[in-house]
PDB file of N, CA and C in Angstrom:
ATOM      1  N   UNK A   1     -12.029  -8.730 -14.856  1.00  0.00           N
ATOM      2  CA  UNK A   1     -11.639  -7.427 -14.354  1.00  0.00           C
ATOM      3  C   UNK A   1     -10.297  -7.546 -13.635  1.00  0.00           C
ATOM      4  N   UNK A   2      -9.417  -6.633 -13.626  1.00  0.00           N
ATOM      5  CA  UNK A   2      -7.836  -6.262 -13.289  1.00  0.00           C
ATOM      6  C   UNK A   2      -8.529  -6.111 -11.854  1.00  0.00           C
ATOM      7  N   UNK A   3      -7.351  -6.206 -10.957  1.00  0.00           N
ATOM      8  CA  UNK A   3      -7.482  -5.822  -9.472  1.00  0.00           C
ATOM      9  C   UNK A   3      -6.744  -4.731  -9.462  1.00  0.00           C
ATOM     10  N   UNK A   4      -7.504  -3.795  -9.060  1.00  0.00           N
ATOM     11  CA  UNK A   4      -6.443  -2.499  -8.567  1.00  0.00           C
ATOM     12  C   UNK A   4      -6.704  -1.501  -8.109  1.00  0.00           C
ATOM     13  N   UNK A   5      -5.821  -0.511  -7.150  1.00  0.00           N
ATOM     14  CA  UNK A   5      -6.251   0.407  -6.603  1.00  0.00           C
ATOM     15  C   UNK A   5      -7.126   1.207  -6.541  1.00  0.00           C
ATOM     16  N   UNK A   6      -7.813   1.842  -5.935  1.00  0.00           N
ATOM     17  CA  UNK A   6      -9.197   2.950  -6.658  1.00  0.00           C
ATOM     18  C   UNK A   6      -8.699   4.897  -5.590  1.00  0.00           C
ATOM     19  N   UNK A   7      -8.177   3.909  -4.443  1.00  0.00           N
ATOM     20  CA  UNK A   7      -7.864   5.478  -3.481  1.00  0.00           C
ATOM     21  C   UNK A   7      -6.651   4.905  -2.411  1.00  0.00           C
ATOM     22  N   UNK A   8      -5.854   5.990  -2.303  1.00  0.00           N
ATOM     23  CA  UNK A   8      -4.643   5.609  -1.021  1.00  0.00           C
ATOM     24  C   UNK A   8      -4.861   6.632  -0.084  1.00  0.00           C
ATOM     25  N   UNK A   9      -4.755   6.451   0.827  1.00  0.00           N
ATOM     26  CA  UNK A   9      -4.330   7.609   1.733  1.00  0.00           C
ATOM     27  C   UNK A   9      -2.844   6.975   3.224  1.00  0.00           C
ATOM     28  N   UNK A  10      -2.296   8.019   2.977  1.00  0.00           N
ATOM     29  CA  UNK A  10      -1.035   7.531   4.087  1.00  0.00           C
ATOM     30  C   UNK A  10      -1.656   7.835   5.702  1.00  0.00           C
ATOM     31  N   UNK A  11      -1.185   6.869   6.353  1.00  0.00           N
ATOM     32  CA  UNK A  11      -1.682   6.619   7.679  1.00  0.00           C
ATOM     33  C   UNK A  11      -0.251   6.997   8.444  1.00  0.00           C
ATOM     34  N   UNK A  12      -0.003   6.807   9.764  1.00  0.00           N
ATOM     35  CA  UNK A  12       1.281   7.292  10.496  1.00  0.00           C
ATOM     36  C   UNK A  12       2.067   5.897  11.114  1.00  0.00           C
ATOM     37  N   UNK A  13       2.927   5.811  10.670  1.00  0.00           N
ATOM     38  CA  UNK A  13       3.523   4.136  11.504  1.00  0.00           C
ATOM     39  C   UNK A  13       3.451   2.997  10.373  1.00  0.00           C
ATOM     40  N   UNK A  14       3.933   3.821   9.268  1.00  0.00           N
ATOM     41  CA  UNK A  14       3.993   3.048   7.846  1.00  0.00           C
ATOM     42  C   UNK A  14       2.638   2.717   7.165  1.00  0.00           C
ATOM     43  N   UNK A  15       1.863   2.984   7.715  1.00  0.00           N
ATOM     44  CA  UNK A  15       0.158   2.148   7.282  1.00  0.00           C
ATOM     45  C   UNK A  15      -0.441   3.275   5.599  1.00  0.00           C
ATOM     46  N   UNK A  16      -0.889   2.797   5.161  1.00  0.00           N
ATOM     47  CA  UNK A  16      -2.114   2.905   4.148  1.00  0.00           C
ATOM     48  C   UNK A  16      -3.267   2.209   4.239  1.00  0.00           C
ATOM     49  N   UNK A  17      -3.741   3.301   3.754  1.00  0.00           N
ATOM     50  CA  UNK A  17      -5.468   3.114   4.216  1.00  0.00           C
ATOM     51  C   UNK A  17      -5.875   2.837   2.652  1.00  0.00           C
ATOM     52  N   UNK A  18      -6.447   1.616   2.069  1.00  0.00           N
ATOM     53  CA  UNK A  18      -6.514   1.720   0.278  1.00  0.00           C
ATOM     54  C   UNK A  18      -7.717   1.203   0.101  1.00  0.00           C
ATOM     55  N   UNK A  19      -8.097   1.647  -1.114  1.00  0.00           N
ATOM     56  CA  UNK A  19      -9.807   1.082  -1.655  1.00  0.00           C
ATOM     57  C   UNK A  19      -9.504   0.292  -2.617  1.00  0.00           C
ATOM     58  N   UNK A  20     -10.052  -0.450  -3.196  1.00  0.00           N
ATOM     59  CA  UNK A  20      -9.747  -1.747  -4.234  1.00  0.00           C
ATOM     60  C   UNK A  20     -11.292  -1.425  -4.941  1.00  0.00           C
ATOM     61  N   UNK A  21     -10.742  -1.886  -6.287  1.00  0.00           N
ATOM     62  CA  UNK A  21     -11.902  -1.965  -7.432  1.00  0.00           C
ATOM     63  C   UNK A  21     -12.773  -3.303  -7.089  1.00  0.00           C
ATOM     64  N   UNK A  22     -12.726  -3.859  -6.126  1.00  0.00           N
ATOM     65  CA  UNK A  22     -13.596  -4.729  -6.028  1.00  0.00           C
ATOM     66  C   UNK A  22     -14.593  -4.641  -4.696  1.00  0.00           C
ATOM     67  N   UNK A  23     -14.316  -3.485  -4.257  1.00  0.00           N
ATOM     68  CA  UNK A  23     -15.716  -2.825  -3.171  1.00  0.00           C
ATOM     69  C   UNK A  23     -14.420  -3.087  -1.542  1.00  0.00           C
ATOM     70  N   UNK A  24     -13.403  -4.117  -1.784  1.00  0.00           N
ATOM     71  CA  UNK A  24     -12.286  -4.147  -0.604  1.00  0.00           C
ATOM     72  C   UNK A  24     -11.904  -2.760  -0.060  1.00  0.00           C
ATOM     73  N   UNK A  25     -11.580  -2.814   1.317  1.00  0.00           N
ATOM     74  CA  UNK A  25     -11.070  -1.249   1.476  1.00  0.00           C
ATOM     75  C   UNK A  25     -10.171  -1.708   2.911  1.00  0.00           C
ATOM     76  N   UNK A  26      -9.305  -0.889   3.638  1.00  0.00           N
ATOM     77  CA  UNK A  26      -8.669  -1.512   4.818  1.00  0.00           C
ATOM     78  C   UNK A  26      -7.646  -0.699   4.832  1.00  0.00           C
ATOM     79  N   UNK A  27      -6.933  -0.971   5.847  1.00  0.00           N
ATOM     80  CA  UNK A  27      -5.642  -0.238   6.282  1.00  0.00           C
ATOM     81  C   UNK A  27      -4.621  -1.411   6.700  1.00  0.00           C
ATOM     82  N   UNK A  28      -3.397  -1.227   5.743  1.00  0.00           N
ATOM     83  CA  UNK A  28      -1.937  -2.146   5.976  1.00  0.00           C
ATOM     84  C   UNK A  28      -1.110  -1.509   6.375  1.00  0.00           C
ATOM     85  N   UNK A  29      -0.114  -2.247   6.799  1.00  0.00           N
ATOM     86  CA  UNK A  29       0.853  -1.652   7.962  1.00  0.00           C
ATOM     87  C   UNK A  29       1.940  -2.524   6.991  1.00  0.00           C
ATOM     88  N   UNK A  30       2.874  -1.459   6.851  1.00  0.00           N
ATOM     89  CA  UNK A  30       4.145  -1.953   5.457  1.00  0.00           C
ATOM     90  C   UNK A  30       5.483  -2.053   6.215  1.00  0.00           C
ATOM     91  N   UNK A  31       5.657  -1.981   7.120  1.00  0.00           N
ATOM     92  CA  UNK A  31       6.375  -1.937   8.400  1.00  0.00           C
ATOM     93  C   UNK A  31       7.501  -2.702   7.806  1.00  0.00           C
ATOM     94  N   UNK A  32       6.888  -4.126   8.029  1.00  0.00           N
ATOM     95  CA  UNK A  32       8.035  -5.140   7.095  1.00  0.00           C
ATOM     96  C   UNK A  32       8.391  -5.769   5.534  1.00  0.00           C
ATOM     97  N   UNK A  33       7.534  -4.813   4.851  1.00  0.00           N
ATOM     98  CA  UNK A  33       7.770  -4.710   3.700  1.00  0.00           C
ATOM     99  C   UNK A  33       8.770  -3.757   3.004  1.00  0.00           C
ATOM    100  N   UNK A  34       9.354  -2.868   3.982  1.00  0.00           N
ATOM    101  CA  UNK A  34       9.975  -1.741   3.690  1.00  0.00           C
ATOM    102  C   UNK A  34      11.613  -2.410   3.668  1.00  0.00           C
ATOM    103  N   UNK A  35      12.053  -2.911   2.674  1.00  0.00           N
ATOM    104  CA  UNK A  35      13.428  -3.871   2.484  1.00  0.00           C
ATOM    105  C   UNK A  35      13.977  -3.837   1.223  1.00  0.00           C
ATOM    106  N   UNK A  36      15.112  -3.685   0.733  1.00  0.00           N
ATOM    107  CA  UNK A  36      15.702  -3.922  -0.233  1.00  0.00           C
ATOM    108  C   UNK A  36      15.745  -2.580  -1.037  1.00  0.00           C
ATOM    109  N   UNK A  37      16.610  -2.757  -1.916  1.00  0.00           N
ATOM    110  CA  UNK A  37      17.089  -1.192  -2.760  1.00  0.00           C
ATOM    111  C   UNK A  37      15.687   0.005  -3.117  1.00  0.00           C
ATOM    112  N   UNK A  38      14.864  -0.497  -3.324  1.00  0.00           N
ATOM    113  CA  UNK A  38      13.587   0.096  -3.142  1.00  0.00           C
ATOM    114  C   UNK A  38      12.877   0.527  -2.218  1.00  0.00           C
ATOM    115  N   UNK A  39      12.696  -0.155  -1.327  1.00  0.00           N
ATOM    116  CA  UNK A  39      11.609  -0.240  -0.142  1.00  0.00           C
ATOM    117  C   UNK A  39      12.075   0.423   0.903  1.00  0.00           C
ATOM    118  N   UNK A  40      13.776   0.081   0.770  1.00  0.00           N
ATOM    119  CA  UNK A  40      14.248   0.722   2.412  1.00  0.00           C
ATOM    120  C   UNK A  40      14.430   2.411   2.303  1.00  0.00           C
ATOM    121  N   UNK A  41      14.604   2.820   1.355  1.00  0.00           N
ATOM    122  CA  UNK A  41      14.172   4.532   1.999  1.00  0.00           C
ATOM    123  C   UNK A  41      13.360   4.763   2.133  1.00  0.00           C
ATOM    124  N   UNK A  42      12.226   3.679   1.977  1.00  0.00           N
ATOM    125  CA  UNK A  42      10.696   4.760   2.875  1.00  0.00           C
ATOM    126  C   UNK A  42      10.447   4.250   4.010  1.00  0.00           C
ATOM    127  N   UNK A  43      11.710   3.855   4.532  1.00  0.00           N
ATOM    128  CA  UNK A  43      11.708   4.018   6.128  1.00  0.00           C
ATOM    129  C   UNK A  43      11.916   5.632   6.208  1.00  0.00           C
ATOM    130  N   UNK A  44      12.244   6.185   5.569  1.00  0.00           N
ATOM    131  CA  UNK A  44      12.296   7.758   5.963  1.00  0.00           C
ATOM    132  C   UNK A  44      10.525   8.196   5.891  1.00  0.00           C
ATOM    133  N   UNK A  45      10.145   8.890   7.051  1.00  0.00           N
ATOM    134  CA  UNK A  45       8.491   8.734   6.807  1.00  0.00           C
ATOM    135  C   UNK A  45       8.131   9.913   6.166  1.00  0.00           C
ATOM    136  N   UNK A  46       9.522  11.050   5.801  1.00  0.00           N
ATOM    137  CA  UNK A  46       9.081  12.003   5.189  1.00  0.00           C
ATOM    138  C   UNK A  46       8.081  11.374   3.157  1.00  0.00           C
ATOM    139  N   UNK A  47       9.564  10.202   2.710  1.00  0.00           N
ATOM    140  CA  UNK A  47       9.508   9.571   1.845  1.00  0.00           C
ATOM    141  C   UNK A  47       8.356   8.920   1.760  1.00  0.00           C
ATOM    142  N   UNK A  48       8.072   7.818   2.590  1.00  0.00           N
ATOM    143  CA  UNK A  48       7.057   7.136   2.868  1.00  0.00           C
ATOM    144  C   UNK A  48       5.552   7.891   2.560  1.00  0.00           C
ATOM    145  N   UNK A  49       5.526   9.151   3.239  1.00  0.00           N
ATOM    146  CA  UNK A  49       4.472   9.947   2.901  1.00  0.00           C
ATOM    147  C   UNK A  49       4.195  10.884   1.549  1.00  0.00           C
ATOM    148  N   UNK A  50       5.070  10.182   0.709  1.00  0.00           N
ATOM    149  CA  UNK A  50       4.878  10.562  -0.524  1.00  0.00           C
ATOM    150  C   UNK A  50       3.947   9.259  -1.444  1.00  0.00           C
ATOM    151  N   UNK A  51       3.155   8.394  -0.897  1.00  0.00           N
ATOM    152  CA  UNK A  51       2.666   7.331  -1.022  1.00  0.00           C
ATOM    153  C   UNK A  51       1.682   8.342  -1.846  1.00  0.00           C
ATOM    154  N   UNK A  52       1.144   7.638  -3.248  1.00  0.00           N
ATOM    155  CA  UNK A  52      -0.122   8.533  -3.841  1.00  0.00           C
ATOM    156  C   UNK A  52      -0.698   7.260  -4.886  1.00  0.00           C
ATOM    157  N   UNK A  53      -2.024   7.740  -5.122  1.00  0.00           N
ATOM    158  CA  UNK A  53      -2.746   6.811  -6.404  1.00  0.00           C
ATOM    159  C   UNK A  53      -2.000   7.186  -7.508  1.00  0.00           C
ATOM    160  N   UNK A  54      -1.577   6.228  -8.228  1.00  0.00           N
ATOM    161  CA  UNK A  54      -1.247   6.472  -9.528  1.00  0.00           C
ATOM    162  C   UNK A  54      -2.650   5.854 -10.803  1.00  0.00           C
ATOM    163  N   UNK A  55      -3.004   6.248 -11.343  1.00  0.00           N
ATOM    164  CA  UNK A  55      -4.459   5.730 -11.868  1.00  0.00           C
ATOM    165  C   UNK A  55      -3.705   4.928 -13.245  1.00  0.00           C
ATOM    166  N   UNK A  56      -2.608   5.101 -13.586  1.00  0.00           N
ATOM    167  CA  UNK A  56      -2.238   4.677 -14.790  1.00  0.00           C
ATOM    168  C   UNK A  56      -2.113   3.785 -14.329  1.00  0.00           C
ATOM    169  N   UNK A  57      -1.040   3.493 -13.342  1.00  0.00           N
ATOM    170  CA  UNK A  57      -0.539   1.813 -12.678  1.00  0.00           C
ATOM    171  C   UNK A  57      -1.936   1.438 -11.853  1.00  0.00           C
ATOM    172  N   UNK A  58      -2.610   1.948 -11.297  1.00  0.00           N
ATOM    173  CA  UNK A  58      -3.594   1.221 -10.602  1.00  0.00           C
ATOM    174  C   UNK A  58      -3.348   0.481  -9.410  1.00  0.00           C
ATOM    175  N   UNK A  59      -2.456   1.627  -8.943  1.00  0.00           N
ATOM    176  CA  UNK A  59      -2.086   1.082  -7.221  1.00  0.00           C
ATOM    177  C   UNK A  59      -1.041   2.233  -6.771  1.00  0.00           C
ATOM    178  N   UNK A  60      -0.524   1.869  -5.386  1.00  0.00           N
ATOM    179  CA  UNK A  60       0.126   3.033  -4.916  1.00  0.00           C
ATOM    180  C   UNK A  60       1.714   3.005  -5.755  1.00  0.00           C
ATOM    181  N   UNK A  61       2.150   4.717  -5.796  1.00  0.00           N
ATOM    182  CA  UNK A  61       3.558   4.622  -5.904  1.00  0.00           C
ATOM    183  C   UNK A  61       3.788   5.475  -5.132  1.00  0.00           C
ATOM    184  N   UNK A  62       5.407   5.601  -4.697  1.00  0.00           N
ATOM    185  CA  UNK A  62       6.256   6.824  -4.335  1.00  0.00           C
ATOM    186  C   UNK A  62       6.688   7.507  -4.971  1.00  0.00           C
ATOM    187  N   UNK A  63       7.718   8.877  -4.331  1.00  0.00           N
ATOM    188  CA  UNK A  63       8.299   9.716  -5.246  1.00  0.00           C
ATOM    189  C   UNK A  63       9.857   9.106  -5.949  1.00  0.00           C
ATOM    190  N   UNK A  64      10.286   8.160  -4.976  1.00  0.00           N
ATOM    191  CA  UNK A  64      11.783   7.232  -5.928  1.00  0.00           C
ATOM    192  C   UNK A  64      11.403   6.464  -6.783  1.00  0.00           C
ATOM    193  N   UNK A  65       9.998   6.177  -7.110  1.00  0.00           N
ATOM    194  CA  UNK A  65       9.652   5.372  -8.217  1.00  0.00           C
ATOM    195  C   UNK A  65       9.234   4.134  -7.700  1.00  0.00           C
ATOM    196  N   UNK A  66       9.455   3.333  -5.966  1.00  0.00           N
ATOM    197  CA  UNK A  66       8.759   2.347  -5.765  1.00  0.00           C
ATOM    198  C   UNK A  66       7.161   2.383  -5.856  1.00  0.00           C
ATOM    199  N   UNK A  67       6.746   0.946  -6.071  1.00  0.00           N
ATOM    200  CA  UNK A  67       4.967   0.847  -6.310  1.00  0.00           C
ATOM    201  C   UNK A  67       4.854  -0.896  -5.911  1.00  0.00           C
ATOM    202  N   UNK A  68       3.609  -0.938  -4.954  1.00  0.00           N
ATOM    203  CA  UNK A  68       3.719  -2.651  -5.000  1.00  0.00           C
ATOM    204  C   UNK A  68       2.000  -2.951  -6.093  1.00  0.00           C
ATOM    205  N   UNK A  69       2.368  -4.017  -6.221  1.00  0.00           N
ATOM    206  CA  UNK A  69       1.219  -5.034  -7.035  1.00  0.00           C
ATOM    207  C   UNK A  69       0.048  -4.699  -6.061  1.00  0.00           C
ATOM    208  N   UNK A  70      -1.089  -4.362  -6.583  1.00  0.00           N
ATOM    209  CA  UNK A  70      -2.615  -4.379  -5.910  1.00  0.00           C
ATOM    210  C   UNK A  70      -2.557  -5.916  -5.446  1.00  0.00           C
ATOM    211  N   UNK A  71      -2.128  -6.531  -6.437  1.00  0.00           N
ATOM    212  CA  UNK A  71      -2.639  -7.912  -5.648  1.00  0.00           C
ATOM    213  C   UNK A  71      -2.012  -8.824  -4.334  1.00  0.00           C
ATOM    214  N   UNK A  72      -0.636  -7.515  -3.952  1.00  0.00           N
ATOM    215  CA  UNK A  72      -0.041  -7.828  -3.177  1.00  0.00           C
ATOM    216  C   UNK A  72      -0.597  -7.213  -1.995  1.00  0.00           C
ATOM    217  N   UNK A  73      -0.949  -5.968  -2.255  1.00  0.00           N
ATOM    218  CA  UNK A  73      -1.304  -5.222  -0.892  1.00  0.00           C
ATOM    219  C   UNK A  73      -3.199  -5.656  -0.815  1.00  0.00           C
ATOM    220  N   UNK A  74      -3.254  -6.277  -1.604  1.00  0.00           N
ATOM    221  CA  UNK A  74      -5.077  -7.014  -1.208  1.00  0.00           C
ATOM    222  C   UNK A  74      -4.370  -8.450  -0.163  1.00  0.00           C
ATOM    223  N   UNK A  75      -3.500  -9.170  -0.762  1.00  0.00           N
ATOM    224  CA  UNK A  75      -3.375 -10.271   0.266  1.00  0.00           C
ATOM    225  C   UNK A  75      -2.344  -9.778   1.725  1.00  0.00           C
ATOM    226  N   UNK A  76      -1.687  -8.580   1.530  1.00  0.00           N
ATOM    227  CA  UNK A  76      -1.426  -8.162   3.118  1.00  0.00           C
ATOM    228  C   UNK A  76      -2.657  -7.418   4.081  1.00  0.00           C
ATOM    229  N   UNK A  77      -3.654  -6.888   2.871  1.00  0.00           N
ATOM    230  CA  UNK A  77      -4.428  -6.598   3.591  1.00  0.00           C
ATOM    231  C   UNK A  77      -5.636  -7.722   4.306  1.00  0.00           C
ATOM    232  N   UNK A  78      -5.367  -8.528   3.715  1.00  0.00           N
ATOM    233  CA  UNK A  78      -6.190 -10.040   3.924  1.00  0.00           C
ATOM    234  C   UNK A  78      -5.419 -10.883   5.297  1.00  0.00           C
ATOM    235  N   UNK A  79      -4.613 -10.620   5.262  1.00  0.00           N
ATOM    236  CA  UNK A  79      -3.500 -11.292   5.899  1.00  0.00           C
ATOM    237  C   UNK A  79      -3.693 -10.682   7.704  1.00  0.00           C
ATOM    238  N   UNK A  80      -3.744  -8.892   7.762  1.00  0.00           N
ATOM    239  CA  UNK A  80      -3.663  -8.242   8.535  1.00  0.00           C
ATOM    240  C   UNK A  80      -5.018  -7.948   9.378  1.00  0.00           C
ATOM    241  N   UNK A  81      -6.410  -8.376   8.772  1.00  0.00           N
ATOM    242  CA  UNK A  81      -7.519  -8.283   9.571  1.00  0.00           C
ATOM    243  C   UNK A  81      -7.692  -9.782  10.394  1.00  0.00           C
ATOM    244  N   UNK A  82      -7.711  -8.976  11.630  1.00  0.00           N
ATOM    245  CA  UNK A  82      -7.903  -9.877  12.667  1.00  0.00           C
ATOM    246  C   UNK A  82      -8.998 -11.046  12.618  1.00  0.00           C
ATOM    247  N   UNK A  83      -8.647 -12.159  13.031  1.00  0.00           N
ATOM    248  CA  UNK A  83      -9.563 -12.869  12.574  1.00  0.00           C
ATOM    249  C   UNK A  83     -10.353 -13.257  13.934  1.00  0.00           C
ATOM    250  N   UNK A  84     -11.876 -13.296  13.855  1.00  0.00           N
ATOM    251  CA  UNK A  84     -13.057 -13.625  14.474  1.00  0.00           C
ATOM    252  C   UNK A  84     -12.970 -15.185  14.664  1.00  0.00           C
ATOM    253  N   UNK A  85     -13.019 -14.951  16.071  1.00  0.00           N
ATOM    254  CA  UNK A  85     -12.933 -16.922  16.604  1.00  0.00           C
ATOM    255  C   UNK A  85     -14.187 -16.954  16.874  1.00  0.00           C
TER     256      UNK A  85
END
């Protein structure tokens, strides 16, 4: 089975809230992912909040045409839950 998006929703302070086809679900903070000819106008949060499911690609895109890899935003979201000592 493909890894990939199932639901997005935009959060405030760069974050998405996303569901994964594999029962995963969480909220990432894209804060510092937002770089390079792509990424950096959705520092505009009007832009940014154009974040939506695309079901064809199977993960989030914007309205300029950026989209990251599910399997990227599963390991920031892996990355970003606090870990239990």
């Amino acid at each position: 089975m493909f890894l990939h998006t199932t639901h997005v929703e935009v959060r405030s302070s760069y974050r998405l809230y996303l569901e994964f086809n594999n029962n995963l679900r969480g909220e990432v903070n894209l804060i510092d992912e937002l770089w390079g000819e792509m990424f950096e106008p959705l520092k505009d949060e009007r832009l940014f909040a154009t974040a939506h499911q695309d079901d064809a690609l199977g993960t989030v895109v914007w309205a300029n045409g950026a989209d990251l890899a599910p399997e990227f935003l599963l390991y920031l979201l892996q990355q970003q839950i606090p870990q239990v000592a």
